[in-house]
N, C-alpha and C. Protein backbone atom coordinates (compact mmCIF):
# COMPACT_ATOMS: atom_id res chain seq x y z
N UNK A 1 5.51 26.93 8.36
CA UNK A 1 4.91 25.94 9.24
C UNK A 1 5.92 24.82 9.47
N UNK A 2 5.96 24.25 10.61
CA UNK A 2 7.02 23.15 10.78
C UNK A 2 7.16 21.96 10.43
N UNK A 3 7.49 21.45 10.35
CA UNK A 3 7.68 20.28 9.55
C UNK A 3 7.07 19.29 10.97
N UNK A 4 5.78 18.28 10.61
CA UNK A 4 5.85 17.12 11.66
C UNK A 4 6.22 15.47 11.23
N UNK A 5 6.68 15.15 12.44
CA UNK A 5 7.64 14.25 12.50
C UNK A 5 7.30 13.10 13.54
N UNK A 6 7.51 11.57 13.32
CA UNK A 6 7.42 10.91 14.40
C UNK A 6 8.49 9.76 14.36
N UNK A 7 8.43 9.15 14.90
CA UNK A 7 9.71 8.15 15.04
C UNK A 7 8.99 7.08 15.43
N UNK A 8 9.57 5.84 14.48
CA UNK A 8 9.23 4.43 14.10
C UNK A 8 10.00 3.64 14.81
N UNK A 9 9.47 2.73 15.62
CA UNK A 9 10.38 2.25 16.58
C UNK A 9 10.85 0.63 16.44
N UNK A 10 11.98 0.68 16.15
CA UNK A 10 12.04 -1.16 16.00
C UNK A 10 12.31 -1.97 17.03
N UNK A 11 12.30 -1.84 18.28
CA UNK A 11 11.89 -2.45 19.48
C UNK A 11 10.66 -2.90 19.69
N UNK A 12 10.12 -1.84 18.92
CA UNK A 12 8.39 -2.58 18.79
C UNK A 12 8.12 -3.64 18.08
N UNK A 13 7.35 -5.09 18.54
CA UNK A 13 7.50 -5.62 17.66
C UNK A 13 6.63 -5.84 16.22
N UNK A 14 5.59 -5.20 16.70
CA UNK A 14 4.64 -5.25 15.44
C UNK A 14 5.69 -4.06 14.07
N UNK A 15 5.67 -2.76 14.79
CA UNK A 15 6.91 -2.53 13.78
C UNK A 15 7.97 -2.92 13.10
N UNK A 16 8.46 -3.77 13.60
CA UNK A 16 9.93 -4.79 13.40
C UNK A 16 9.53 -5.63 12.04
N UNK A 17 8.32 -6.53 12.85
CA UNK A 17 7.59 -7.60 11.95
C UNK A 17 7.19 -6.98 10.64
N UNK A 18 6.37 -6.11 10.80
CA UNK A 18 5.90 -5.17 9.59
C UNK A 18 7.19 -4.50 8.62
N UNK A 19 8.19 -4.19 9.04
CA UNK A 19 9.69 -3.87 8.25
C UNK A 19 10.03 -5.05 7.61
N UNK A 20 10.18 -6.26 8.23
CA UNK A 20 10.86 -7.43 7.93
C UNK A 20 9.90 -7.33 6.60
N UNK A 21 8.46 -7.35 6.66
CA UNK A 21 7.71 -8.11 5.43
C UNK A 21 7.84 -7.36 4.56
N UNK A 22 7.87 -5.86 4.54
CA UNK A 22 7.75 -4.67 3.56
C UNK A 22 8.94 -4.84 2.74
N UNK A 23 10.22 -5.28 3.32
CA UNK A 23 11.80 -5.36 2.87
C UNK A 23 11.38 -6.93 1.78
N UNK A 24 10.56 -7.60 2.48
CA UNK A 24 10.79 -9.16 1.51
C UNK A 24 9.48 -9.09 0.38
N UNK A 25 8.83 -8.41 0.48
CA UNK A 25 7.97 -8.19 -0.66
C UNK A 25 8.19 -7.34 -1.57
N UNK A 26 9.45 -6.57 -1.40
CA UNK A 26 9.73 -5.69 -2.50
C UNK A 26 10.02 -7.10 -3.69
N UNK A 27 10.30 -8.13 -3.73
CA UNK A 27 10.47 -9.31 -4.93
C UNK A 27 9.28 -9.25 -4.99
N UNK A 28 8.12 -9.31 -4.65
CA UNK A 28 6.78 -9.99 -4.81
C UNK A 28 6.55 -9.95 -5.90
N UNK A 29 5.33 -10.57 -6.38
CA UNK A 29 4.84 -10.49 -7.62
C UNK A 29 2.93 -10.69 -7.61
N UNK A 30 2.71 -11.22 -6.30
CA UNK A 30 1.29 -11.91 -5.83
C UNK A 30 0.68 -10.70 -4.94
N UNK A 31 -0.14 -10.09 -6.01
CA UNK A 31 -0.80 -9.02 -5.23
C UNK A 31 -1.69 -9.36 -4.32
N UNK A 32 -2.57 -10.45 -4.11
CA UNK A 32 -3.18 -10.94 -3.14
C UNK A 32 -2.84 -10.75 -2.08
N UNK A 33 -1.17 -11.67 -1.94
CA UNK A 33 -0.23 -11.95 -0.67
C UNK A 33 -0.05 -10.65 -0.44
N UNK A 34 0.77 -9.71 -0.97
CA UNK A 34 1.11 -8.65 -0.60
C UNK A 34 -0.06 -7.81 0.13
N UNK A 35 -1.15 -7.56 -0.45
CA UNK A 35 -2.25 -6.86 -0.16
C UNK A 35 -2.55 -7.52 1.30
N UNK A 36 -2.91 -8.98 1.64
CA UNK A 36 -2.95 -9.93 2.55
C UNK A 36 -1.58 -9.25 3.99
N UNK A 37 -0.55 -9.13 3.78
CA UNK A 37 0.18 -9.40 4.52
C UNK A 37 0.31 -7.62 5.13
N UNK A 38 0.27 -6.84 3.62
CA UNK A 38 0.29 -5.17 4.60
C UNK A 38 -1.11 -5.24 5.72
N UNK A 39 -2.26 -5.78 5.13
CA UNK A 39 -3.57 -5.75 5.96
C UNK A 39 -2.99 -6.17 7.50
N UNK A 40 -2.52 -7.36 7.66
CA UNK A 40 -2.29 -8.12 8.59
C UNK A 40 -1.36 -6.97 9.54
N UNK A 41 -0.36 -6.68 8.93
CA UNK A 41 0.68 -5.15 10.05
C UNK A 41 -0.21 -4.34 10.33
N UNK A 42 -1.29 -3.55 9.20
CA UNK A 42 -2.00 -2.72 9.41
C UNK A 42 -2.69 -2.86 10.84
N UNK A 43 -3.06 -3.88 10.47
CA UNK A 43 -4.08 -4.60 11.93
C UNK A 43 -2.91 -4.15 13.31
N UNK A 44 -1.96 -5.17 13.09
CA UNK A 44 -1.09 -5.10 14.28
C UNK A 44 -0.55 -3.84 15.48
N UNK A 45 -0.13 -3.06 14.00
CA UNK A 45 0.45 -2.08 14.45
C UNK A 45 -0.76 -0.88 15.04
N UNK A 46 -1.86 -0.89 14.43
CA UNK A 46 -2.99 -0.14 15.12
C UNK A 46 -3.19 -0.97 16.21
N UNK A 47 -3.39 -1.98 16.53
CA UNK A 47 -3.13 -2.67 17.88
C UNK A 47 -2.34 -2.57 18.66
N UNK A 48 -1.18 -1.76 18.48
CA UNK A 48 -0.02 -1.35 19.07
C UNK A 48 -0.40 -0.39 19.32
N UNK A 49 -1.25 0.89 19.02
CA UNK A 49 -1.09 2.07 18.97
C UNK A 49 -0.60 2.90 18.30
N UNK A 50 -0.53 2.63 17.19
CA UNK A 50 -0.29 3.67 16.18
C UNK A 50 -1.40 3.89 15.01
N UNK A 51 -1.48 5.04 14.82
CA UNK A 51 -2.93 5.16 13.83
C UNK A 51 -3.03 6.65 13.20
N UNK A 52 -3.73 6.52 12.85
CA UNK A 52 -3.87 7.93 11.60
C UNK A 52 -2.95 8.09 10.93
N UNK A 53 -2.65 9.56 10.89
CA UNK A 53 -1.66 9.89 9.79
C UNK A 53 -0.01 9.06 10.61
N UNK A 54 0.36 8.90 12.05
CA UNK A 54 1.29 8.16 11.75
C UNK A 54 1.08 6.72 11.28
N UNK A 55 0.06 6.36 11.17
CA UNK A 55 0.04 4.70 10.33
C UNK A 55 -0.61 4.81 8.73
N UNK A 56 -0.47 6.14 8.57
CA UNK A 56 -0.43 6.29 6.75
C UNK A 56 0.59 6.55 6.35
N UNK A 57 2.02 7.14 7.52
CA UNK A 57 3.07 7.65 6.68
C UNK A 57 3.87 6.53 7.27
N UNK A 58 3.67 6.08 8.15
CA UNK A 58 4.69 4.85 8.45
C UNK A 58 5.67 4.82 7.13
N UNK A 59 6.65 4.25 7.54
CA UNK A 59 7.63 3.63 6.94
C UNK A 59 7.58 2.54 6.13
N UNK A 60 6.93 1.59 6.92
CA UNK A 60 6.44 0.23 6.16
C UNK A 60 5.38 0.56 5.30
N UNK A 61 4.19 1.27 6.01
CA UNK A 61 3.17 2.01 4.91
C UNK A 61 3.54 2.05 3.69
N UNK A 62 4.51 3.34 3.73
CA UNK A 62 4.97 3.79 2.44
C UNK A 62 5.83 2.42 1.59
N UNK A 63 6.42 1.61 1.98
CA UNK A 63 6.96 0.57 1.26
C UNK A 63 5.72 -0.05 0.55
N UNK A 64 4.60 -0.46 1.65
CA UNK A 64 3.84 -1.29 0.58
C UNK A 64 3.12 -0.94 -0.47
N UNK A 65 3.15 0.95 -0.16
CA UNK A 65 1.86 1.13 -1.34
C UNK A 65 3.42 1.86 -2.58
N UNK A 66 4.50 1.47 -2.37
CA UNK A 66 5.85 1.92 -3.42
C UNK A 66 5.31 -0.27 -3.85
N UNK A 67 5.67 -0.58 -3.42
CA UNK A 67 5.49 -2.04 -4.15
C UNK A 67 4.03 -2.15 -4.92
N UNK A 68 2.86 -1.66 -4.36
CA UNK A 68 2.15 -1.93 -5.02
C UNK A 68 1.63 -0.82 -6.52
N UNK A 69 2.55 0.42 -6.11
CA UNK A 69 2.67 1.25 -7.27
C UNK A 69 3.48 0.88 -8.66
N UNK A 70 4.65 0.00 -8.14
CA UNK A 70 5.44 -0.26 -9.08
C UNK A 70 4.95 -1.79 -9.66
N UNK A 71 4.06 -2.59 -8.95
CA UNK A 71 3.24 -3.72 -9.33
C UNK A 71 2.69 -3.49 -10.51
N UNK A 72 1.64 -2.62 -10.30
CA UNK A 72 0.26 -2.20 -10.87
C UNK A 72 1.04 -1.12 -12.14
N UNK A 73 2.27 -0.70 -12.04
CA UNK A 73 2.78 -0.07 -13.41
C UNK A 73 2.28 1.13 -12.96
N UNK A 74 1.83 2.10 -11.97
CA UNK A 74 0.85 2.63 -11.70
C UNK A 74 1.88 3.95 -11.94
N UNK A 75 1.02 5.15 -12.84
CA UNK A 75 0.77 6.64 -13.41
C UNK A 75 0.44 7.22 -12.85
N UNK A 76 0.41 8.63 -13.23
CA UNK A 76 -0.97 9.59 -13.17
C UNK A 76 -1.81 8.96 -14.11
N UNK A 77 -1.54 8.86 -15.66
CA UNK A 77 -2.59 8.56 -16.73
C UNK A 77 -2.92 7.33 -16.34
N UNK A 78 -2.60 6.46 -16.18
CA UNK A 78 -3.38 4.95 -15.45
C UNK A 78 -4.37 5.14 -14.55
N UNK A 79 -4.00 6.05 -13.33
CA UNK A 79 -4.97 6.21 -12.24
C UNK A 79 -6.18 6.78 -12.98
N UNK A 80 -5.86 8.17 -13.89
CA UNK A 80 -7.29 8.62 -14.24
C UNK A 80 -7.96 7.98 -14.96
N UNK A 81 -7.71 6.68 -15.94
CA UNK A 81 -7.86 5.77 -16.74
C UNK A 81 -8.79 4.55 -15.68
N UNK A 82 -8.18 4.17 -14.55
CA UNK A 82 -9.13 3.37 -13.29
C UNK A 82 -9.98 4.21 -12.89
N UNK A 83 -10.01 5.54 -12.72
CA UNK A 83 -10.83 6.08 -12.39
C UNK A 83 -12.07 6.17 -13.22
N UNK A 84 -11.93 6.71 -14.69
CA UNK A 84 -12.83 6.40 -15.61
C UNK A 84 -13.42 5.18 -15.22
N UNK A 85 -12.60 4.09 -15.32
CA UNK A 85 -13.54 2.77 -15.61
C UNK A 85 -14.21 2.08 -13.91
N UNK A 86 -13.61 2.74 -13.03
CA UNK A 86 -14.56 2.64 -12.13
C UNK A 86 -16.24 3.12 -11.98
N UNK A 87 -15.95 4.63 -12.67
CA UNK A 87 -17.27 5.38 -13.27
C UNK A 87 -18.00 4.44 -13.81
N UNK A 88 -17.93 4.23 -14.86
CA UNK A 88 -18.78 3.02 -16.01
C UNK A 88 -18.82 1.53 -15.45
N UNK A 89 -18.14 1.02 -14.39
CA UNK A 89 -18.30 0.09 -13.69
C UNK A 89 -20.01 -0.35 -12.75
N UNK A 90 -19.20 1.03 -12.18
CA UNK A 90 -20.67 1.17 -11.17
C UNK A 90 -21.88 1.94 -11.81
N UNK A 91 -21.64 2.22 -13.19
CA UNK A 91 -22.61 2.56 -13.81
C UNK A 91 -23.60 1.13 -14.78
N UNK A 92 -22.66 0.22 -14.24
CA UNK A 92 -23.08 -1.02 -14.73
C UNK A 92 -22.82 -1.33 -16.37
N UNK A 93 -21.43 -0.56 -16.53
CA UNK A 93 -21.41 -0.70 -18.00
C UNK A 93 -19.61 -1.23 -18.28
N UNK A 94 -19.58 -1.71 -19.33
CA UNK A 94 -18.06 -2.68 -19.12
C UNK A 94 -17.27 -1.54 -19.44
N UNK A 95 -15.81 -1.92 -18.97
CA UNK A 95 -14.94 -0.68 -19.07
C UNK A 95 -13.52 -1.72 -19.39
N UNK A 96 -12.75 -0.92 -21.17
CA UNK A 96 -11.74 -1.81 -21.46
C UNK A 96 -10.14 -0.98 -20.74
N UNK A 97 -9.65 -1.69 -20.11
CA UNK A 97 -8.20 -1.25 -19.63
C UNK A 97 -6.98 -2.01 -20.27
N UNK A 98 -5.26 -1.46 -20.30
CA UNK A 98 -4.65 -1.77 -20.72
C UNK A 98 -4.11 -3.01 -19.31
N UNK A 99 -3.61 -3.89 -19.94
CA UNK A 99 -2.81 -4.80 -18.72
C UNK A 99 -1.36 -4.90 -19.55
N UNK A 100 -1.02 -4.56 -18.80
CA UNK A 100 0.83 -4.42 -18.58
C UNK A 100 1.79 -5.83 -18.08
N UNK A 101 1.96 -6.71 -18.77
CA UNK A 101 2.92 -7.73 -18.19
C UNK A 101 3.73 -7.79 -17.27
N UNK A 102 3.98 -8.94 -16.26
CA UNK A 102 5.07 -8.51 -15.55
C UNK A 102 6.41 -8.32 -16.08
């Protein structure tokens, strides 16, 4: 099967804008902001016209959820570990997790 492919355009400017921020939040440390600022491209760039799977594989996409993987310390065993305690969350019952320093 072939490989599909699209091309990210930096003439565009919501693309451009959205590169610039993905490149300066790799320092971040404020998951809020970060979370805050991919939302904000997200917005844009689907306002531009781009959506679905090309605005999940985007380029910038993939930067923010690599920053927010390497934020969050984030595993396989961590994820199934949030996953557990999401279970018992919404089961209305407390759930203890490890927190990882920056």
């Amino acid at each position: 099967m072939p490989k599909t492919t699209a091309i990210a355009n930096g003439s565009n400017e919501a693309e451009r804008r959205a590169s610039e921020d993905a490149n300066q939040v790799q320092d971040a440390c404020n998951l809020i902001a970060i979370v805050g600022c991919w939302h904000r491209h997200l917005l844009a760039m689907s306002h531009a016209g781009i959506g679905g799977d090309n605005l999940i594989n985007h380029p910038t996409s993939l930067a923010f959820v690599s920053k927010l993987n390497s934020l969050c310390r984030m595993s396989t065993e961590r994820e199934m570990a949030a996953l557990d305690a999401i279970d018992k969350l919404q089961r209305g019952e407390a759930a203890e997790y490890e927190v990882i320093p920056l």
